[in-house]
Protein backbone atom coordinates (compact mmCIF):
# COMPACT_ATOMS: atom_id res chain seq x y z
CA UNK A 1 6.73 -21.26 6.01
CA UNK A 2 4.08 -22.58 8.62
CA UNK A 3 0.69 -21.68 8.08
CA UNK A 4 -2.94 -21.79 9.91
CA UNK A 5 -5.18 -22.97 8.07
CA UNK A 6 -8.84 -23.75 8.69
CA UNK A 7 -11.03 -26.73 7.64
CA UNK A 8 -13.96 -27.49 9.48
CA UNK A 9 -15.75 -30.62 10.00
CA UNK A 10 -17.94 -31.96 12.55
CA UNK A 11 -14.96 -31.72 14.63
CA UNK A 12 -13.63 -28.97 13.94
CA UNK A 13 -10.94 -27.51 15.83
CA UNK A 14 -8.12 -24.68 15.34
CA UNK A 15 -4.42 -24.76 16.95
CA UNK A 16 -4.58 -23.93 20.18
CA UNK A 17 -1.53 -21.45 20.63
CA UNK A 18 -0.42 -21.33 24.23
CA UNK A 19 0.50 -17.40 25.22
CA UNK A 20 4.05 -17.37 26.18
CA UNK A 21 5.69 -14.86 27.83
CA UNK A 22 8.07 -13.54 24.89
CA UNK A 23 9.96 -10.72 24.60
CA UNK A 24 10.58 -8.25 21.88
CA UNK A 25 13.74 -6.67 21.26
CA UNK A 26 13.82 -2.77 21.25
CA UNK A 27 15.54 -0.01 23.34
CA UNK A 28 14.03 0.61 26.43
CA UNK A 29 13.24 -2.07 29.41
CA UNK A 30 9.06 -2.16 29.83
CA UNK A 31 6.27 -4.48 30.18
CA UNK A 32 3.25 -4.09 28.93
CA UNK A 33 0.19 -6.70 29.99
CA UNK A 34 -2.46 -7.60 31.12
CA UNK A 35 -1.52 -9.34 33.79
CA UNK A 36 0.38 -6.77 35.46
CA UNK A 37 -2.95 -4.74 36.67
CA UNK A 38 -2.00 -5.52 39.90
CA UNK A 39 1.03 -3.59 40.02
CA UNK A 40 -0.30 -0.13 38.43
CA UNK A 41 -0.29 2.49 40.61
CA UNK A 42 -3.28 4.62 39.15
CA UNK A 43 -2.46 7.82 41.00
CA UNK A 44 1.04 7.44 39.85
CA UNK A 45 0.38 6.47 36.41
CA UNK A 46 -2.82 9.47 36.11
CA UNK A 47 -0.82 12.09 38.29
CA UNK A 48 -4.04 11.74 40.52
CA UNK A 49 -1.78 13.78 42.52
CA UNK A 50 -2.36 17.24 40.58
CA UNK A 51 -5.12 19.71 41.36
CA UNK A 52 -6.59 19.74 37.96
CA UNK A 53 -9.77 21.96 37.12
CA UNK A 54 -11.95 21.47 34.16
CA UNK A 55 -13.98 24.01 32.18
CA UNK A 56 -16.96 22.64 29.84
CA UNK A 57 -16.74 24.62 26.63
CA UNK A 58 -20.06 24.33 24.93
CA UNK A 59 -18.99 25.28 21.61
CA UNK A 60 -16.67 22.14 21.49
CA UNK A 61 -19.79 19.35 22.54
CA UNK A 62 -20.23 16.65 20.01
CA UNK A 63 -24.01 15.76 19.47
CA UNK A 64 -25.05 12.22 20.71
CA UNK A 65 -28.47 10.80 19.79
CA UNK A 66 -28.30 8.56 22.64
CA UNK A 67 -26.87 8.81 26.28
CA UNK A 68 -25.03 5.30 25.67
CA UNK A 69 -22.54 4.12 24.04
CA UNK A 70 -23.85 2.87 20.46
CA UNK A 71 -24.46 -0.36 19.78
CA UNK A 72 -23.79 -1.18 15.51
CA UNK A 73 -24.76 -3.61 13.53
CA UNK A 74 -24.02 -4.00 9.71
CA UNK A 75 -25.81 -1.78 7.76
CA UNK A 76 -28.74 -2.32 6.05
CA UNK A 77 -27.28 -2.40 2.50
CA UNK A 78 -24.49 -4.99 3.38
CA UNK A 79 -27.01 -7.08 5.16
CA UNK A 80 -28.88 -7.49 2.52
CA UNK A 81 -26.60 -7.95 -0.13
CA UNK A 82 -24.92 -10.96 2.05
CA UNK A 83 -28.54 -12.07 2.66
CA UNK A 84 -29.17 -12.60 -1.54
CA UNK A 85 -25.67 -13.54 -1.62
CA UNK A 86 -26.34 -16.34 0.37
CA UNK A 87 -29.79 -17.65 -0.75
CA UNK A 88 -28.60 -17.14 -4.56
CA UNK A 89 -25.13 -18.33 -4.36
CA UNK A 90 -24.21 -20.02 -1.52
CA UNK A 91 -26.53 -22.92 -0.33
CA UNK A 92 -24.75 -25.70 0.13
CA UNK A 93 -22.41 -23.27 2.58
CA UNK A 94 -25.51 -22.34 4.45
CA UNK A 95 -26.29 -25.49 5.55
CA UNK A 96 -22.55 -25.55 7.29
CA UNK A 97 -23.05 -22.51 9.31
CA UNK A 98 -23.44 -24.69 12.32
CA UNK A 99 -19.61 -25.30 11.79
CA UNK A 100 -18.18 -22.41 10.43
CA UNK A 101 -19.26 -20.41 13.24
CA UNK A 102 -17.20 -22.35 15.70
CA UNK A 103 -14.04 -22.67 13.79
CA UNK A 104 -14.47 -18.83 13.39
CA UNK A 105 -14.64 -18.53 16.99
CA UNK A 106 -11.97 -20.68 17.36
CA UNK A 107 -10.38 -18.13 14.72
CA UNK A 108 -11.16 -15.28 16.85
CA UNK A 109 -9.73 -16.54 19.88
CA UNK A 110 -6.11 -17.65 18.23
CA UNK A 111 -5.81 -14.28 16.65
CA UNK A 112 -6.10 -12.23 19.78
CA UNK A 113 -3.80 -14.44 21.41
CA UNK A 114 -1.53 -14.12 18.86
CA UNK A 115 1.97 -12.33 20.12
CA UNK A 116 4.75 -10.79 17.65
CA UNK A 117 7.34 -12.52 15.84
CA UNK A 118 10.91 -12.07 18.12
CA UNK A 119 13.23 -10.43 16.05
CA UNK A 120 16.80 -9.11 17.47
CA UNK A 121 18.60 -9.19 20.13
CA UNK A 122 15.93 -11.07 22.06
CA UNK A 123 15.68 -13.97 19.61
CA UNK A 124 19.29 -14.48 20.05
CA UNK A 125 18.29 -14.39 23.84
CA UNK A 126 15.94 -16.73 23.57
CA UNK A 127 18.01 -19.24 21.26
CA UNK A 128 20.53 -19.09 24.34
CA UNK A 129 18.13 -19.73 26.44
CA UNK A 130 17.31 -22.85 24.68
CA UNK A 131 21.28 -23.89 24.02
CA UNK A 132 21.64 -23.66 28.11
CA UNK A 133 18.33 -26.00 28.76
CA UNK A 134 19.66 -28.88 26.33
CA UNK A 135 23.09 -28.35 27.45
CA UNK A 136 21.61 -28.52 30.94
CA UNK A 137 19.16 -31.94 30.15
CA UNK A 138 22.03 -33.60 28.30
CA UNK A 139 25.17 -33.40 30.35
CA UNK A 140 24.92 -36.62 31.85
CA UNK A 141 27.55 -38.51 29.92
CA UNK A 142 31.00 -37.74 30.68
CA UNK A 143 31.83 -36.92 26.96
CA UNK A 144 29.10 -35.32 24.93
CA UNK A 145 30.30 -35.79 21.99
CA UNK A 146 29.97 -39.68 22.20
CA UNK A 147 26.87 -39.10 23.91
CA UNK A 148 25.20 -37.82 20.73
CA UNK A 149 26.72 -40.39 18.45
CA UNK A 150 24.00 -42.91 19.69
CA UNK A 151 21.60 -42.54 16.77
CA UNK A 152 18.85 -42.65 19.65
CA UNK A 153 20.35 -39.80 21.36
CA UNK A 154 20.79 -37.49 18.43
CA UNK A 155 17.10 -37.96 17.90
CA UNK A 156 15.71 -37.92 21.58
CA UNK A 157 17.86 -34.46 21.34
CA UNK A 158 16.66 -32.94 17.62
CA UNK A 159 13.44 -33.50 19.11
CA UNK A 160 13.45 -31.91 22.47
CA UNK A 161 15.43 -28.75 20.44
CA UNK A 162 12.22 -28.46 18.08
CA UNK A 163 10.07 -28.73 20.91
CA UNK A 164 11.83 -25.77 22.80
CA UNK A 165 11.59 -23.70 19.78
CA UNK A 166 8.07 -24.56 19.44
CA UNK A 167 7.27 -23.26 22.92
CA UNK A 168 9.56 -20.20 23.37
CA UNK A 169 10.68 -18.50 19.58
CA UNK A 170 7.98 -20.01 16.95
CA UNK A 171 5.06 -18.17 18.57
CA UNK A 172 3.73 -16.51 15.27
CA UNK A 173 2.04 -17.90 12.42
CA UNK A 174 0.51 -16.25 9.78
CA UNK A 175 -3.00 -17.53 8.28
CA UNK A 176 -4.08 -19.03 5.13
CA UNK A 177 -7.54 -17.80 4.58
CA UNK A 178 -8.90 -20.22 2.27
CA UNK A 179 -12.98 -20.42 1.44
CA UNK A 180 -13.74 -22.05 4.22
CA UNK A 181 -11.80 -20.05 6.43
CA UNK A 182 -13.06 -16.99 4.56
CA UNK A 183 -16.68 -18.52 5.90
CA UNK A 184 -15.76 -18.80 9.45
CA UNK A 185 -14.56 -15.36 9.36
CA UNK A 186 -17.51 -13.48 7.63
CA UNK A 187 -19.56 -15.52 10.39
CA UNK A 188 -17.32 -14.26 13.52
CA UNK A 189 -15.10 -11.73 12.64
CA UNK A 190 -17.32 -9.58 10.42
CA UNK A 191 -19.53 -8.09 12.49
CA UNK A 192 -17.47 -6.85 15.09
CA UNK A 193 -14.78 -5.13 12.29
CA UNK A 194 -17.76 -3.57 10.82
CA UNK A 195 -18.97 -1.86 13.89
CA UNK A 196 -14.93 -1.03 14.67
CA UNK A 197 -14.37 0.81 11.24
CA UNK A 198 -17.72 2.87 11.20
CA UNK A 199 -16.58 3.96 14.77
CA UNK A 200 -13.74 5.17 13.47
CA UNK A 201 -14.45 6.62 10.64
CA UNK A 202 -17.48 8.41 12.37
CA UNK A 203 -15.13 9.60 14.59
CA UNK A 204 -12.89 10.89 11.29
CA UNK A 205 -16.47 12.73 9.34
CA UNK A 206 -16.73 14.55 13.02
CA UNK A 207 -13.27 16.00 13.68
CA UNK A 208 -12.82 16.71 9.58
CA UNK A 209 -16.32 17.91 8.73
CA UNK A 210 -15.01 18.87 5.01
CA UNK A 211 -13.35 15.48 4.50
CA UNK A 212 -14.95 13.43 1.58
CA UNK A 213 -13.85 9.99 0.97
CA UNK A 214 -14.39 9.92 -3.28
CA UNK A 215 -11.33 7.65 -3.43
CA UNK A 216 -10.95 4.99 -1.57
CA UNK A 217 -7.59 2.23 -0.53
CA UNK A 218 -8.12 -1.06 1.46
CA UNK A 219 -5.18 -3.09 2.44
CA UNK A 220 -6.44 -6.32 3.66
CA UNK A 221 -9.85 -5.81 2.86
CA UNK A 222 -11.20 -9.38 3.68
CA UNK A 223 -14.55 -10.09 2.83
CA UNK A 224 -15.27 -6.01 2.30
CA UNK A 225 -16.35 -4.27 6.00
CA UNK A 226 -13.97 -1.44 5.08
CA UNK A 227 -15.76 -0.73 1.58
CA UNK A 228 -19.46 -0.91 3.20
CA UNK A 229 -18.14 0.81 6.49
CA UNK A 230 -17.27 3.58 4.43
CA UNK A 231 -20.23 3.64 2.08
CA UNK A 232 -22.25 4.03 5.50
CA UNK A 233 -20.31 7.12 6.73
CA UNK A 234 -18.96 8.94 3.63
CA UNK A 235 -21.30 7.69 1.34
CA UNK A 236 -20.21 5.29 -2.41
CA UNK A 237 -16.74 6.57 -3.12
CA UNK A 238 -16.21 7.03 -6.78
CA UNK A 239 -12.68 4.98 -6.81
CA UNK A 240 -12.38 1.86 -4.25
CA UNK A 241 -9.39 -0.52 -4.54
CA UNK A 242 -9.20 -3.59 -2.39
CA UNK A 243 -6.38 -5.61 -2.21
CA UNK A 244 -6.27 -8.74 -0.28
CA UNK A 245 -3.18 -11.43 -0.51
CA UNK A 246 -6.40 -14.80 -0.37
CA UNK A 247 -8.72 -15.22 -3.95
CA UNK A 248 -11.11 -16.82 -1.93
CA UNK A 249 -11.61 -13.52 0.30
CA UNK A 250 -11.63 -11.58 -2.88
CA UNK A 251 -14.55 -13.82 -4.21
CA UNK A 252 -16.95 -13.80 -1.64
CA UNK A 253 -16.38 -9.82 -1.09
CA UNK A 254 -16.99 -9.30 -4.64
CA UNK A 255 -20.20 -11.86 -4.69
CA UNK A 256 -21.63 -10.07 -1.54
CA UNK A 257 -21.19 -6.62 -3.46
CA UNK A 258 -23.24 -8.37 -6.69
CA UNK A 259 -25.56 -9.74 -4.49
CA UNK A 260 -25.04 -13.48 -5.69
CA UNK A 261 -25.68 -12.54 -9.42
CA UNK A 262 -22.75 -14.32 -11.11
CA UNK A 263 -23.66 -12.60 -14.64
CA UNK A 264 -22.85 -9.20 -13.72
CA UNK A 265 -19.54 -7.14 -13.12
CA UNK A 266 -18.44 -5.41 -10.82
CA UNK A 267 -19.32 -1.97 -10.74
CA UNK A 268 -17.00 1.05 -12.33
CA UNK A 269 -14.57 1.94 -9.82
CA UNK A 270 -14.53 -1.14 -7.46
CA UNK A 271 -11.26 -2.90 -8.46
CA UNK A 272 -10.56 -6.39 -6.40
CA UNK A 273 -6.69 -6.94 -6.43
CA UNK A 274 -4.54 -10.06 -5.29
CA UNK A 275 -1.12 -7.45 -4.63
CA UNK A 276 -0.29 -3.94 -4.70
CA UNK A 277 0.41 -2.00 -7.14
CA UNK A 278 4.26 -1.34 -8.06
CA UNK A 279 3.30 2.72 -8.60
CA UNK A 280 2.14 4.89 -6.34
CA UNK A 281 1.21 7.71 -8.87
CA UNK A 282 -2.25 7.31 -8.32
CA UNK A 283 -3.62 8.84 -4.90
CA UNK A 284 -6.40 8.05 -2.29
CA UNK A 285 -8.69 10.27 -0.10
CA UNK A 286 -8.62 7.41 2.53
CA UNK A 287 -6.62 4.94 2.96
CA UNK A 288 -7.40 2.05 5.27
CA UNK A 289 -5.04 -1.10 6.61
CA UNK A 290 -7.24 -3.15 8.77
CA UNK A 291 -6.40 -6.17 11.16
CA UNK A 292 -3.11 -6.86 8.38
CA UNK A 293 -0.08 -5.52 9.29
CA UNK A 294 -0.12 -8.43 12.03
CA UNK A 295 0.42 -10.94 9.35
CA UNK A 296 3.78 -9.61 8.39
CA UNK A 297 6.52 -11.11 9.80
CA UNK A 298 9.26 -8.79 11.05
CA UNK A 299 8.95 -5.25 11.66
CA UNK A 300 11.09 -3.89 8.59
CA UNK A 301 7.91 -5.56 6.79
CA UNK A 302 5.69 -3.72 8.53
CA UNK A 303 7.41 -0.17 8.08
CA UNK A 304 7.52 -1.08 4.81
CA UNK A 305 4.24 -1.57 4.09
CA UNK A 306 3.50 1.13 5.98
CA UNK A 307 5.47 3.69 4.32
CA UNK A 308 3.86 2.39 1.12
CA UNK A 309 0.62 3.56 2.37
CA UNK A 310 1.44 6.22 3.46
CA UNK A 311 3.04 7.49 0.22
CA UNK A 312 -0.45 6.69 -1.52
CA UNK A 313 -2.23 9.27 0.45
CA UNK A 314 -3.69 12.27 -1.00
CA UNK A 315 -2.62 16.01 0.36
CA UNK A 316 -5.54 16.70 3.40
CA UNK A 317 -6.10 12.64 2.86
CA UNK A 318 -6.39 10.47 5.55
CA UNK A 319 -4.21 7.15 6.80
CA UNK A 320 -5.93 4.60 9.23
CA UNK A 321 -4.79 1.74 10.61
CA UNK A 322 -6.48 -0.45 12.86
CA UNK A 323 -5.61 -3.66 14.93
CA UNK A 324 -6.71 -5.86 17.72
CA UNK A 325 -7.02 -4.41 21.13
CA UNK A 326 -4.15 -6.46 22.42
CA UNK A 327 -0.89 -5.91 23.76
CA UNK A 328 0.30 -7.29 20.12
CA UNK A 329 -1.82 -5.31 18.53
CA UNK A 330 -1.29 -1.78 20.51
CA UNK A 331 2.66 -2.66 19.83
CA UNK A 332 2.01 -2.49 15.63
CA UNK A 333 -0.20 0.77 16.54
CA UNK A 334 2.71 2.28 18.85
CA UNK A 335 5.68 1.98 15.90
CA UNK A 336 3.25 2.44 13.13
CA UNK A 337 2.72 6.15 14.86
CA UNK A 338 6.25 6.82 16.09
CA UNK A 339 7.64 5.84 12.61
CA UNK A 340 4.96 8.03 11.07
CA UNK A 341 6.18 10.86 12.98
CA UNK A 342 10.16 10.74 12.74
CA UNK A 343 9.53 10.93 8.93
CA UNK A 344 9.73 14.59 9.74
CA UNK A 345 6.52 15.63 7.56
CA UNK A 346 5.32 18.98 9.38
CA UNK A 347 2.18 18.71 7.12
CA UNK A 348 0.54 16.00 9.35
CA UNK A 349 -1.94 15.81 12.33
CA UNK A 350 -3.21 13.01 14.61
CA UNK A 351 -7.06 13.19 14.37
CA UNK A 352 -7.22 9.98 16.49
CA UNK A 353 -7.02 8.51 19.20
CA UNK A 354 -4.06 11.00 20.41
CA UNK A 355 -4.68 14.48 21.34
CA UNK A 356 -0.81 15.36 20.62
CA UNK A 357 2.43 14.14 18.48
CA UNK A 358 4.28 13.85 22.08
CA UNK A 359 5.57 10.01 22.51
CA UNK A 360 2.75 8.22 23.98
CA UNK A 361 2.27 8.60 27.19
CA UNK A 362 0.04 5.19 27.72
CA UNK A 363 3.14 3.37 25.93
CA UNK A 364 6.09 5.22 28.33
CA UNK A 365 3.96 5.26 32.04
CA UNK A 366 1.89 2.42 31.84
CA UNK A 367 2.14 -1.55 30.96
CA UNK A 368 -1.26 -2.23 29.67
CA UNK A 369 -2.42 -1.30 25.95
CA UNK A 370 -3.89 1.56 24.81
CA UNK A 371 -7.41 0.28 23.04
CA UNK A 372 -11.20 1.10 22.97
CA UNK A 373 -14.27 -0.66 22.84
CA UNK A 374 -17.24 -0.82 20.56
CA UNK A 375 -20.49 -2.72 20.98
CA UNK A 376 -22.45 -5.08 18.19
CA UNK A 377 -24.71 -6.92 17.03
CA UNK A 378 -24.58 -9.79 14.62
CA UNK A 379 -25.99 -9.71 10.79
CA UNK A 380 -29.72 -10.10 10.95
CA UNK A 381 -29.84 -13.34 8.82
CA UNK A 382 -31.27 -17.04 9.61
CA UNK A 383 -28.53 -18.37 11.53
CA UNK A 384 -28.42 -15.32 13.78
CA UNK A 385 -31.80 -15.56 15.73
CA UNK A 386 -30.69 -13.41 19.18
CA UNK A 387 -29.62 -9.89 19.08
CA UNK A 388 -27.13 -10.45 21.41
CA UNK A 389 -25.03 -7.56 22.30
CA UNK A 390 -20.98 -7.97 21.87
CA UNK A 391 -18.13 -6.31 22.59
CA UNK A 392 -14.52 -5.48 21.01
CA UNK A 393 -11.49 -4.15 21.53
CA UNK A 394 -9.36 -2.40 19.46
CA UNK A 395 -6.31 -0.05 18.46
CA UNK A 396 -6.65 2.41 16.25
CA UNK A 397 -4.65 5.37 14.40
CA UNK A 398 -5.88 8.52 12.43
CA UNK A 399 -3.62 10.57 10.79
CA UNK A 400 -4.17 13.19 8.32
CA UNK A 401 -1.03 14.53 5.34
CA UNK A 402 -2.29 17.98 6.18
CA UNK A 403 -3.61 20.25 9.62
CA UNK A 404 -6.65 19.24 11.19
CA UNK A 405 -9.84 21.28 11.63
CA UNK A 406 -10.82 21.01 15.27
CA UNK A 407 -9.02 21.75 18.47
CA UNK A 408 -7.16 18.71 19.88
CA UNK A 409 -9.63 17.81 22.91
CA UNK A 410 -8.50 15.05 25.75
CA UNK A 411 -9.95 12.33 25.52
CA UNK A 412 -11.25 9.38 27.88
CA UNK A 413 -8.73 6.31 27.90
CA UNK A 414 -10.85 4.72 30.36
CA UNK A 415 -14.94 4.31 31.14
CA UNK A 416 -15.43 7.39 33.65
CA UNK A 417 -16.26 5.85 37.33
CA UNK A 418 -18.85 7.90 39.59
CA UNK A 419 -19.37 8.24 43.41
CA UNK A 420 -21.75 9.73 44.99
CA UNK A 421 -20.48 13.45 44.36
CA UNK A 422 -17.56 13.05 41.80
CA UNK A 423 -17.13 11.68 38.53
CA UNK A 424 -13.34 10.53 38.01
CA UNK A 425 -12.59 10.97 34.24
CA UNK A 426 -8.92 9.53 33.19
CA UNK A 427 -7.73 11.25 29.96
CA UNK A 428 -4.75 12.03 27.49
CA UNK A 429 -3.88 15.15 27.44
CA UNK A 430 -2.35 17.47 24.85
CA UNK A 431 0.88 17.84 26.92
CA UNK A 432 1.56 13.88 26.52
CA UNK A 433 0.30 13.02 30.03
CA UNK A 434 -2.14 11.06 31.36
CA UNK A 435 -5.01 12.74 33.68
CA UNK A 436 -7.06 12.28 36.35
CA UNK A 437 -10.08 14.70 36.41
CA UNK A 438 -12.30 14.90 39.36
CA UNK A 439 -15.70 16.67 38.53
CA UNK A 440 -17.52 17.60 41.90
CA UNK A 441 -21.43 18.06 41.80
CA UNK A 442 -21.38 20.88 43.94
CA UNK A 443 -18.64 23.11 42.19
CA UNK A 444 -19.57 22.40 38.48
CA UNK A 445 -22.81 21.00 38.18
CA UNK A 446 -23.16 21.35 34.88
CA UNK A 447 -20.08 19.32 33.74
CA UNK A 448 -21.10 17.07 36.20
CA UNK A 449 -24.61 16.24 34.50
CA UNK A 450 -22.91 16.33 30.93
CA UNK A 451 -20.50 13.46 32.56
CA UNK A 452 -23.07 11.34 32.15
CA UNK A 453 -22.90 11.36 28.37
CA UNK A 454 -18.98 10.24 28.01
CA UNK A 455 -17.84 7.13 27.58
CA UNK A 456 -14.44 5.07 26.71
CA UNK A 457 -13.19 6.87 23.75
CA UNK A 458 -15.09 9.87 23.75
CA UNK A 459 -13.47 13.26 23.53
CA UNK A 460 -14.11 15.19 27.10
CA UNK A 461 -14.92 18.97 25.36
CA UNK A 462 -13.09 20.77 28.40
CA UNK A 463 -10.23 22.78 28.96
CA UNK A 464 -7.89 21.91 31.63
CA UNK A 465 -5.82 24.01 33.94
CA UNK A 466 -2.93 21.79 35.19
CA UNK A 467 -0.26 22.53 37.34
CA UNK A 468 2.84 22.47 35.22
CA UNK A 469 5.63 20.88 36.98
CA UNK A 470 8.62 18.65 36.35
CA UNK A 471 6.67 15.78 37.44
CA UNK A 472 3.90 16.58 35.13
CA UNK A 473 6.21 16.84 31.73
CA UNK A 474 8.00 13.47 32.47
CA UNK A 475 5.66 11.36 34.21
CA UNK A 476 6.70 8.19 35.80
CA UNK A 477 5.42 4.44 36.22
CA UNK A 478 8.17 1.62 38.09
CA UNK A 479 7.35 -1.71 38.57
CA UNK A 480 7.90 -2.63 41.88
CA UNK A 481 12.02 -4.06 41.76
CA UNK A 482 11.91 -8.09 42.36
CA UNK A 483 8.34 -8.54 41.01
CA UNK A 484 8.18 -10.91 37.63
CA UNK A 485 7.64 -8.07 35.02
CA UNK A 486 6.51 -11.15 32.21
CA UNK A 487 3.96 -10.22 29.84
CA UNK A 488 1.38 -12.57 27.83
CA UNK A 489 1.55 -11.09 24.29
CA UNK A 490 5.22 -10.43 23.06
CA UNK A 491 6.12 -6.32 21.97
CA UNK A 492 9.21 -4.38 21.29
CA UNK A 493 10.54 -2.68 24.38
CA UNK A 494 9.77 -5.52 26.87
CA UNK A 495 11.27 -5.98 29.94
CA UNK A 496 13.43 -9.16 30.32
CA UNK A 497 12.32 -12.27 32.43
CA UNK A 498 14.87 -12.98 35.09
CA UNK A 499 17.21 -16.21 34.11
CA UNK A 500 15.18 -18.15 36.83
CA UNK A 501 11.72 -17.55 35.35
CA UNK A 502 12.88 -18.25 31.62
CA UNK A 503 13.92 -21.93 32.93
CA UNK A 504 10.77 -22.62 34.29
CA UNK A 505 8.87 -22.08 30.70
């Protein structure tokens, strides 16, 4: 099996992996990218349509200290700990930050253009696809059977088949995260998952205000932003098990965590593990799977690992899972959550993003992903001088084995846009729609002002009188008929590229 792997020198450089416009098998025709913005029909797609009136309900407000969105950086305690870390341990390393930062950049960028392995029906597709072009390039000779018996020819043709495969089916590889790939990451990648998982989990201490993380489950816990993300929020859980497939990951998260001091063990209760264990007898409060379940290969893997999780969470625990805001990434989220659901366990509630157990409505009516943003700063070390401000996306899922403790609340799929009278808020619903909400200044003033306080992400505390109709329970987004429906970033339930467009890959 192919692997990434990262070694930086003076020139360093990673594998530039073109997108390709892949499709995934699955059951229903859809498209879902980026590129397609231009044929959304926002009133369609939001029901922009429908007279819908909001009430602000005061009782339901969260508390903001700020009127912005936050901006994170890595808390105090993990700063510093990387800081002696670094000046005890790691020296010679230091001195090669200058290149580890770009080839974790470098990193950064393959990963999020990274699309799904093709699986099904559509790899078959695809391998047709490919049969037809060769057959197509080598029909020349009137018998192609002796055509191919020229050593020459049975070579030039080997050849052009791996290099068709290349471009069109082997479009996912997994990564070897090595030590210096473990650098590049902590430099690039660190920050930014940091700032994603104390979102979250924020988010998680605010909707379950009697939920205490004491035990704590990391699958792919890298060089240890889940751990300090939830010592920040929860507080030190008693019982924290990290389990991450690369020793050299496991090292430097463990080093960080002792500061640098090589003579001392790890603390009681933080266990650093290459695999899973076979049993799940023992239970977790919280269990977390971030930026991982990308590096499995097929989607029965995925389930898999997913049900595993799932089955190690304690009753009124917590299950999140957490991937890159890409079309890729929203596609693990999306059949992480449906699978999650047809297990048929009544004792279970969504506490984010989704305000409902409906089928997704962003998934069904619309062909871009689902994702939100948070905003960060770098560690304060050295290497770091500016406090630049970053952004990144992400797709996230919450879900509790037990009921949740506050009302399900719509909540803002988009950054609110403002005129000079209205705000336009666009929302999920609990009915499994997607909204448009107009707030006037002159008929509610007050919701109007509090507007000014939401952001992407944010729960809108209002309740919402909308016109039930048949339109309204089945919603519906078409792509225009003739238009090329490809998409960058390969998911399950994609629509199919016309014959003509796959030969001009």
């Amino acid at each position: 099996m192919k692997c990434l792997r990262i070694v930086p020198r003076f020139s360093t450089s990673v594998l530039a992996i073109r997108n390709e416009n892949i499709v995934h098998s699955g059951q229903s025709c859809r498209s879902l990218s980026s590129s397609q913005a231009k044929y959304r029909d926002k009133n369609k797609i939001y029901n922009a349509n429908l007279s819908v009136v909001a009430h602000l309900e005061s009782d339901w407000i969260q508390p903001k200290a700020k009127r912005g969105m936050p901006i994170i950086s890595p808390s105090q305690e993990f700063t510093e700990s990387l800081r002696k870390s670094l000046v005890s341990l790691y020296k010679e390393e230091v001195e090669h930050f200058s290149i580890y930062y770009p080839a974790g950049l470098k990193l950064d960028r393959f990963l999020k253009s990274r699309t799904l392995p093709l699986e099904g029906v559509l790899l078959r597709r695809k391998e047709k696809m490919i049969q037809d072009i060769l057959a197509k390039e080598f029909q020349d000779a009137e018998d192609p059977q002796s055509y191919l018996q020229d050593q020459q020819r049975i070579s030039d043709y080997n050849k052009r088949e791996e290099k068709l495969r290349e471009i069109h089916i082997n479009r996912w590889v997994p990564v070897k995260f090595d030590k210096n790939c473990a650098f590049a990451y902590l430099l690039a990648r660190s920050s930014a998952e940091y700032a994603v998982l104390e979102s979250i989990f924020a988010e998680l201490k605010y909707q379950e205000p009697e939920f205490k993380a004491k035990s704590f489950f990391d699958y792919g816990s890298g060089v240890g932003t889940g751990f300090w993300a939830t010592c920040k929020v929860f507080g030190k859980p008693t019982e924290s098990y990290c389990v991450d497939t690369s020793s050299d990951m496991n090292d430097l998260a463990r080093n960080i965590i002792l500061k640098g001091e090589e003579d001392k063990s790890l603390p009681i209760g933080i266990n650093f593990r290459l695999h899973t264990p076979s049993t799940t007898s023992f239970k977790y409060d919280l269990v977390l799977s971030a930026y991982s379940l990308m590096e499995k290969k097929s989607a029965k893997e995925r389930l898999e690992l997913i049900f595993k999780l799932w089955s190690r969470v304690e009753e009124n625990g917590c299950l999140v899972l957490v991937e890159l805001g890409t079309n890729a990434g929203f596609q693990i989220i999306s059949e992480a959550r449906d699978f999650l659901l047809q297990m048929g366990d009544e004792n279970m509630d969504i506490i984010g993003p989704c305000p409902q157990k409906l089928p997704c409505p962003r998934y069904n009516t619309d062909n871009v992903p689902c994702n939100f943003m948070a905003k960060y700063r770098m560690f304060e070390i050295d290497f770091f001088k500016k406090s630049q401000v970053h952004q990144e996306l992400y797709s996230y899922l919450t879900i509790k084995k037990g009921r949740r403790s506050r009302r399900e609340l719509p909540r803002l799929v988009e950054e609110p846009t403002r005129n000079k009278m209205h705000y336009i808020c666009r929302v999920c619903t609990s009915n499994g729609t997607l909204q448009e909400v107009k707030v006037d200044k002159r008929l509610d003033k007050e919701l109007h002002t509090f507007c000014k306080t939401l952001h992407w992400g944010d729960q809108m505390p209002v309740s919402l009188d909308i016109p039930l109709s048949e339109e309204t329970r089945t919603p519906a987004y078409e792509v225009p008929v003739g238009e090329n429906t490809q998409h960058e970033n390969s998911v399950e339930n994609a629509r199919v590229e016309p014959e003509e467009e796959a030969n001009k890959l």
